[in-house]
Protein backbone atom coordinates (compact mmCIF):
# COMPACT_ATOMS: atom_id res chain seq x y z
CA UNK A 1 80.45 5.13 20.46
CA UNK A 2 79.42 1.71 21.30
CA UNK A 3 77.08 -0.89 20.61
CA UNK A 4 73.44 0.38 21.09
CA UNK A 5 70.84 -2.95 20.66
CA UNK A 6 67.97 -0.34 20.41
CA UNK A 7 69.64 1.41 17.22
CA UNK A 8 69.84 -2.05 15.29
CA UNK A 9 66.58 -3.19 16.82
CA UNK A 10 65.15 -0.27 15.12
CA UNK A 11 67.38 -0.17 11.75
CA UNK A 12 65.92 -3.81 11.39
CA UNK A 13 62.10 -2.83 11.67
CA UNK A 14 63.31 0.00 9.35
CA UNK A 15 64.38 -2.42 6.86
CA UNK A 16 61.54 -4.99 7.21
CA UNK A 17 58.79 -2.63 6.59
CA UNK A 18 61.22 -1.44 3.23
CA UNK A 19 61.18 -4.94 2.38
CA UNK A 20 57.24 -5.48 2.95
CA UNK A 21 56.32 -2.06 0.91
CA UNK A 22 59.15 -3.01 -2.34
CA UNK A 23 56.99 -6.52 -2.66
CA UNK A 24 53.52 -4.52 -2.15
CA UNK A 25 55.09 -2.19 -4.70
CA UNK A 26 56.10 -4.91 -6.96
CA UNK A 27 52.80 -6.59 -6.67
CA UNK A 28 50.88 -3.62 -7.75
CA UNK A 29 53.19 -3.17 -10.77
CA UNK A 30 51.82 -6.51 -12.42
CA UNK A 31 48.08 -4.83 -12.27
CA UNK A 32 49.33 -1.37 -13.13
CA UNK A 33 49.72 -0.68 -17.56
CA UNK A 34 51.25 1.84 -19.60
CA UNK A 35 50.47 2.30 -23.24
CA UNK A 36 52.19 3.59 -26.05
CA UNK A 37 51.03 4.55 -29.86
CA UNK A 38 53.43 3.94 -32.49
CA UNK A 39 52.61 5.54 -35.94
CA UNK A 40 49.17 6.11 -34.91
CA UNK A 41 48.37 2.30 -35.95
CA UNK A 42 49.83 0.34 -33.41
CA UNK A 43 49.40 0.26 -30.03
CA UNK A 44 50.94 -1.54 -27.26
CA UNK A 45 49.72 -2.53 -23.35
CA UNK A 46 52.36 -3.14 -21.13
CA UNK A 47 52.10 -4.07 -17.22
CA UNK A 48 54.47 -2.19 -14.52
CA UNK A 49 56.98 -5.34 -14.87
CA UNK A 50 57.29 -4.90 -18.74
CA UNK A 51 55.60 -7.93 -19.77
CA UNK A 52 53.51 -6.95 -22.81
CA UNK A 53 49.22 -7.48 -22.59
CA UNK A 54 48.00 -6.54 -25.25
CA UNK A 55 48.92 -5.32 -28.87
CA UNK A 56 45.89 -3.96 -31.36
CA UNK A 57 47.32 -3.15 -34.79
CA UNK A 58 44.45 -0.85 -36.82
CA UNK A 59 43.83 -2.94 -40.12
CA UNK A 60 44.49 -0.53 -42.74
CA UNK A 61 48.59 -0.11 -40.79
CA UNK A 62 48.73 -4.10 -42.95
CA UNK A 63 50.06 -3.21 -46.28
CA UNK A 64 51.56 -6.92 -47.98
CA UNK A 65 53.84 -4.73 -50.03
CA UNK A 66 55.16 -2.89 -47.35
CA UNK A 67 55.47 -5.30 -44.37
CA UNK A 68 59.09 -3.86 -42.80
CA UNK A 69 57.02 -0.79 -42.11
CA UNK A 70 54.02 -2.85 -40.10
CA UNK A 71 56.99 -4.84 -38.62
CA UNK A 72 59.23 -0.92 -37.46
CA UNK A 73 56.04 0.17 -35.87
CA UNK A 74 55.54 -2.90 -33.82
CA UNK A 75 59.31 -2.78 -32.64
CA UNK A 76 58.65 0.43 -31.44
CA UNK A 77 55.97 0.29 -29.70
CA UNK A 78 57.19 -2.69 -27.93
CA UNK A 79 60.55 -0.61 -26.99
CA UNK A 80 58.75 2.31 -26.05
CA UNK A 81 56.36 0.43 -23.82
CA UNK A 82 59.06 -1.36 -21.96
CA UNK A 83 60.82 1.58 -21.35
CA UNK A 84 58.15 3.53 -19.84
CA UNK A 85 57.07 0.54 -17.85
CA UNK A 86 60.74 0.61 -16.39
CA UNK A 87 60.01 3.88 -16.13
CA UNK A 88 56.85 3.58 -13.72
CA UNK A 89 58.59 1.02 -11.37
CA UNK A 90 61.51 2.80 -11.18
CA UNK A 91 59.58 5.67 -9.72
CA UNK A 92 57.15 3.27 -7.72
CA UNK A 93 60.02 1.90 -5.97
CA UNK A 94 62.21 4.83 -5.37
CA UNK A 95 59.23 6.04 -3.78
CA UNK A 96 59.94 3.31 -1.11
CA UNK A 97 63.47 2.93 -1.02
CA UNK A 98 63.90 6.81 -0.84
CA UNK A 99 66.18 6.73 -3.93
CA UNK A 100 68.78 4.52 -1.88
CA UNK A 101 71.19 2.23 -4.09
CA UNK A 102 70.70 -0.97 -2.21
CA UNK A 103 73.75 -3.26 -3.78
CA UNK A 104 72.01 -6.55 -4.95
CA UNK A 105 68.38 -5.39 -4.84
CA UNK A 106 67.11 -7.77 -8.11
CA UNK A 107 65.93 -5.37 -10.61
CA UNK A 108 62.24 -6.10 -11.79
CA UNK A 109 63.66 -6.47 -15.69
């Protein structure tokens, strides 16, 4: 077998359109959201990179004898979120890299 320049020619376009559709991908993740519900009273926006847009907290969840609980929920929902927002651009990029482990590929987290 030896050195074909049309093989890497073509392994490099290969890997340059990979590289153009993971940044599409990435861009569309920051105008892509999940949401999550936490006890039914708090409720969390996240975008497809994790960072957090919105919270809403329903007024009668605020209890000032019984903060911690207010406080649980919000963890929660703020775990949750970023979890299924990891989820989504997990998916949205295996969907380009064809589920390849690429060593050193920055992770969007």
């Amino acid at each position: 077998m030896g050195f074909n320049p049309n093989n890497m020619q073509k392994m490099m376009k290969q890997v340059q359109k990979m590289q153009a559709d993971m940044a599409r991908v990435q861009e569309e993740l920051r105008t892509e959201t999940v949401e999550v519900e936490s006890g039914g009273v708090v409720k969390a926006v996240f975008n497809g990179h994790g960072d957090i847009e919105s919270i809403t907290i329903d007024p009668q969840a605020v209890d000032p004898s019984d903060v911690e609980m207010l406080q649980d929920l919000i963890l929660t929902a703020v775990r949750e979120g970023q979890k299924k927002a990891q989820e989504l651009a997990s998916s949205r990029l295996a969907a380009v890299t064809g589920n390849m482990n690429i060593p050193g590929m920055p992770g969007l987290f």
